[in-house]
N, C-alpha and C. Protein backbone atom coordinates (compact mmCIF):
# COMPACT_ATOMS: atom_id res chain seq x y z
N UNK A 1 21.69 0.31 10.83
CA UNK A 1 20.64 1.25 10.59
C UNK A 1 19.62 0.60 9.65
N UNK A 2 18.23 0.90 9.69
CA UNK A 2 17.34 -0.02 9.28
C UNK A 2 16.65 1.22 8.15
N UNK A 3 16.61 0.70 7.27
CA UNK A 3 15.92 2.10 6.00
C UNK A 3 14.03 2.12 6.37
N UNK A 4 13.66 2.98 5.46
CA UNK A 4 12.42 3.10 5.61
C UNK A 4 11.84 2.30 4.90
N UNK A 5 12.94 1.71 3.81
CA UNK A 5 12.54 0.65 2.72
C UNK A 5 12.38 -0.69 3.05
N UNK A 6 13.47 -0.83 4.12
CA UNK A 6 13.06 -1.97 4.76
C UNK A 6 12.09 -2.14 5.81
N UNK A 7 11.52 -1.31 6.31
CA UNK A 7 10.61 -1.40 7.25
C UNK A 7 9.45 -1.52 6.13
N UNK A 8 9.17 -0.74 5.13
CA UNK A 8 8.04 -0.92 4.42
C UNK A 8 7.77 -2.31 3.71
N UNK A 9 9.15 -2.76 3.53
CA UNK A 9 9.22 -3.89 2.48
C UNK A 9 8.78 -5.25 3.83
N UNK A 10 9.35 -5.33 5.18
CA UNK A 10 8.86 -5.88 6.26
C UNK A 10 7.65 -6.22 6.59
N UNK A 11 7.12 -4.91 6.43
CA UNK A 11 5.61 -4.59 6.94
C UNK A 11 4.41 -5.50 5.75
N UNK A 12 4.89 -5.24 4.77
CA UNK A 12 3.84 -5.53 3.68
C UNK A 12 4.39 -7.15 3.63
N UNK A 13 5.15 -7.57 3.70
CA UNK A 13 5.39 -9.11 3.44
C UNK A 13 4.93 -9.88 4.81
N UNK A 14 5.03 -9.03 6.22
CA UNK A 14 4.22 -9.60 7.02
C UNK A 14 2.65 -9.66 6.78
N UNK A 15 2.17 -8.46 6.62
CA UNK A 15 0.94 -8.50 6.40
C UNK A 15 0.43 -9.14 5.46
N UNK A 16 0.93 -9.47 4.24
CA UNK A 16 0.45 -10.15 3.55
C UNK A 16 0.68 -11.89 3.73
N UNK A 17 1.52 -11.96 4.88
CA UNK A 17 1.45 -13.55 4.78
C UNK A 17 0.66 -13.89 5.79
N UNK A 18 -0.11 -12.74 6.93
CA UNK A 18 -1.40 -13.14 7.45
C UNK A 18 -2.26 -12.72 6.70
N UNK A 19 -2.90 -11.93 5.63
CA UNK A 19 -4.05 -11.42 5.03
C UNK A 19 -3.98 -12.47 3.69
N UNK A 20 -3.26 -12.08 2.94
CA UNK A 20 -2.91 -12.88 1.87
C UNK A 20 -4.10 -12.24 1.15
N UNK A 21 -4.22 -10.76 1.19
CA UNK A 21 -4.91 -9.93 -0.06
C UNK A 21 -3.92 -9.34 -0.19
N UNK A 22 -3.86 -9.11 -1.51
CA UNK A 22 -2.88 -7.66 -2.40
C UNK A 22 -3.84 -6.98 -2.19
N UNK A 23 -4.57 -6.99 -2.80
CA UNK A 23 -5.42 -5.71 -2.72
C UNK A 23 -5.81 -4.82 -1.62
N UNK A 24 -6.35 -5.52 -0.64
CA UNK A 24 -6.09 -5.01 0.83
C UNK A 24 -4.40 -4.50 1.49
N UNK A 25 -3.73 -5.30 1.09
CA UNK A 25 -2.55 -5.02 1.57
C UNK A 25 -2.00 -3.53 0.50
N UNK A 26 -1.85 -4.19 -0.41
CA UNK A 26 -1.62 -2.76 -1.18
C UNK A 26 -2.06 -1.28 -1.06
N UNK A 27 -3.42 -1.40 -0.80
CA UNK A 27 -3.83 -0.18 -0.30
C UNK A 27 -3.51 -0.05 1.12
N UNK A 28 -3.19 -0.54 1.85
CA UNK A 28 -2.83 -0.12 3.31
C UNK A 28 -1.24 0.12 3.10
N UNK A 29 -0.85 -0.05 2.15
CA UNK A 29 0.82 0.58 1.70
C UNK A 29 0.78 1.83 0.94
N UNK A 30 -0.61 2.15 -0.01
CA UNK A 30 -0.18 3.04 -0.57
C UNK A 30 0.00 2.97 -2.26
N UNK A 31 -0.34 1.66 -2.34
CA UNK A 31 0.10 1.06 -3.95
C UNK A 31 -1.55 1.05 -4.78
N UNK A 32 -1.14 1.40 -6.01
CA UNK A 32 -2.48 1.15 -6.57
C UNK A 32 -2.38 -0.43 -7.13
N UNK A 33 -3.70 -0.66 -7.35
CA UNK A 33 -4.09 -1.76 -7.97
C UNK A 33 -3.04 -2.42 -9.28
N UNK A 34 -2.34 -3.32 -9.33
CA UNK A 34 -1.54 -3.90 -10.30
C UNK A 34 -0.16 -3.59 -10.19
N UNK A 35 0.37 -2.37 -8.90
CA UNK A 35 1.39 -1.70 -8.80
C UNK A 35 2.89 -2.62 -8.87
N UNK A 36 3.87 -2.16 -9.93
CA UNK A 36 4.85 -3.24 -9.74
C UNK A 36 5.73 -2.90 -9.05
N UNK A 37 5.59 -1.94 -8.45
CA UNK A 37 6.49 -1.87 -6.92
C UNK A 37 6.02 -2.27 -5.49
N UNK A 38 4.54 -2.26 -5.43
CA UNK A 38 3.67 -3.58 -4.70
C UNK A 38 4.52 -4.70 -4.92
N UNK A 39 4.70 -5.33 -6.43
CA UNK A 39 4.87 -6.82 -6.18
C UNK A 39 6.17 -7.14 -6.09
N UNK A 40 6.94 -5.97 -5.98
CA UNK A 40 8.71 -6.29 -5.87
C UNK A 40 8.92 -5.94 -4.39
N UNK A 41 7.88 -5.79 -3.43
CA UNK A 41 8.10 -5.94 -1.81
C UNK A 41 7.14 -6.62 -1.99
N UNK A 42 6.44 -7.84 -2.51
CA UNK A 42 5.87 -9.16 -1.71
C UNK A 42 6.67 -9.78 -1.77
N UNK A 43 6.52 -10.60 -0.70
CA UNK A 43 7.53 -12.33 -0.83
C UNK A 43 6.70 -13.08 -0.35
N UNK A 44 6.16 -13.96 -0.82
CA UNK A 44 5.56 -14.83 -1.11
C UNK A 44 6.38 -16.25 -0.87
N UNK A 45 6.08 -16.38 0.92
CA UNK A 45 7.12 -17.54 1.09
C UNK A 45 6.25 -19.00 0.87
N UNK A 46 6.47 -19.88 0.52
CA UNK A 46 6.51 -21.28 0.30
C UNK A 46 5.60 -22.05 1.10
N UNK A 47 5.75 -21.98 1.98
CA UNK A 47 4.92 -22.11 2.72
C UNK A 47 3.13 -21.29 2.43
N UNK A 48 3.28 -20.20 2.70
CA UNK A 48 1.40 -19.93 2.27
C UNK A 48 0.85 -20.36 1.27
N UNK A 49 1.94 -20.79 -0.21
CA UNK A 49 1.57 -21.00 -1.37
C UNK A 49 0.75 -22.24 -1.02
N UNK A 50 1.80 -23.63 -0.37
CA UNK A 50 1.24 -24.35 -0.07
C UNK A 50 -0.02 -24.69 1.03
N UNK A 51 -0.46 -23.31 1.41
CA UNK A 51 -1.53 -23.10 2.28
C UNK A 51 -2.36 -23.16 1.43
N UNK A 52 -2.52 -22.44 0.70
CA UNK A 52 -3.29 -22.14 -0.32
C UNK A 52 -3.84 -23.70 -0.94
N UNK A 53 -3.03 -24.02 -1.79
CA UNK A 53 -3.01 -25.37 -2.38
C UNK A 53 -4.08 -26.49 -1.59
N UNK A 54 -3.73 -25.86 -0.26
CA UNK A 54 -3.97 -27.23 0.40
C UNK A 54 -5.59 -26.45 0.81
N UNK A 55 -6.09 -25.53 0.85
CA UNK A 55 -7.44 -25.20 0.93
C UNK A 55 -7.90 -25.38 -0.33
N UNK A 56 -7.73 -25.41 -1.28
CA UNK A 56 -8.35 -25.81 -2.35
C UNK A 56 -8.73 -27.15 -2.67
N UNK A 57 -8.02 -28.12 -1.58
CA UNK A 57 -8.45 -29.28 -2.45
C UNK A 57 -9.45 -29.91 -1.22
């Protein structure tokens, strides 16, 4: 059986590893701005970080 927590916690870690806004993403969850239950369903895999990294230089 799959919780609602995990579908939410799913949803927002997908979306954010194509958007890669909190802020956008957060509000399409429901979270306000700085929310620390926002940032305890991101995961932030290893990979985008190094996406990131690598557009910057």
């Amino acid at each position: 059986m799959v919780s609602s927590h995990l579908a939410r916690r799913t949803f927002i870690g997908n979306a954010y590893m194509k958007v890669q806004d909190p802020n956008l993403i957060g509000k399409m969850s429901g979270h306000t701005e700085g929310s620390h239950a926002f940032a305890r369903y991101r995961n932030i895999e290893d990979s985008t970080l190094r996406g990131i990294i690598d557009l910057m230089q």
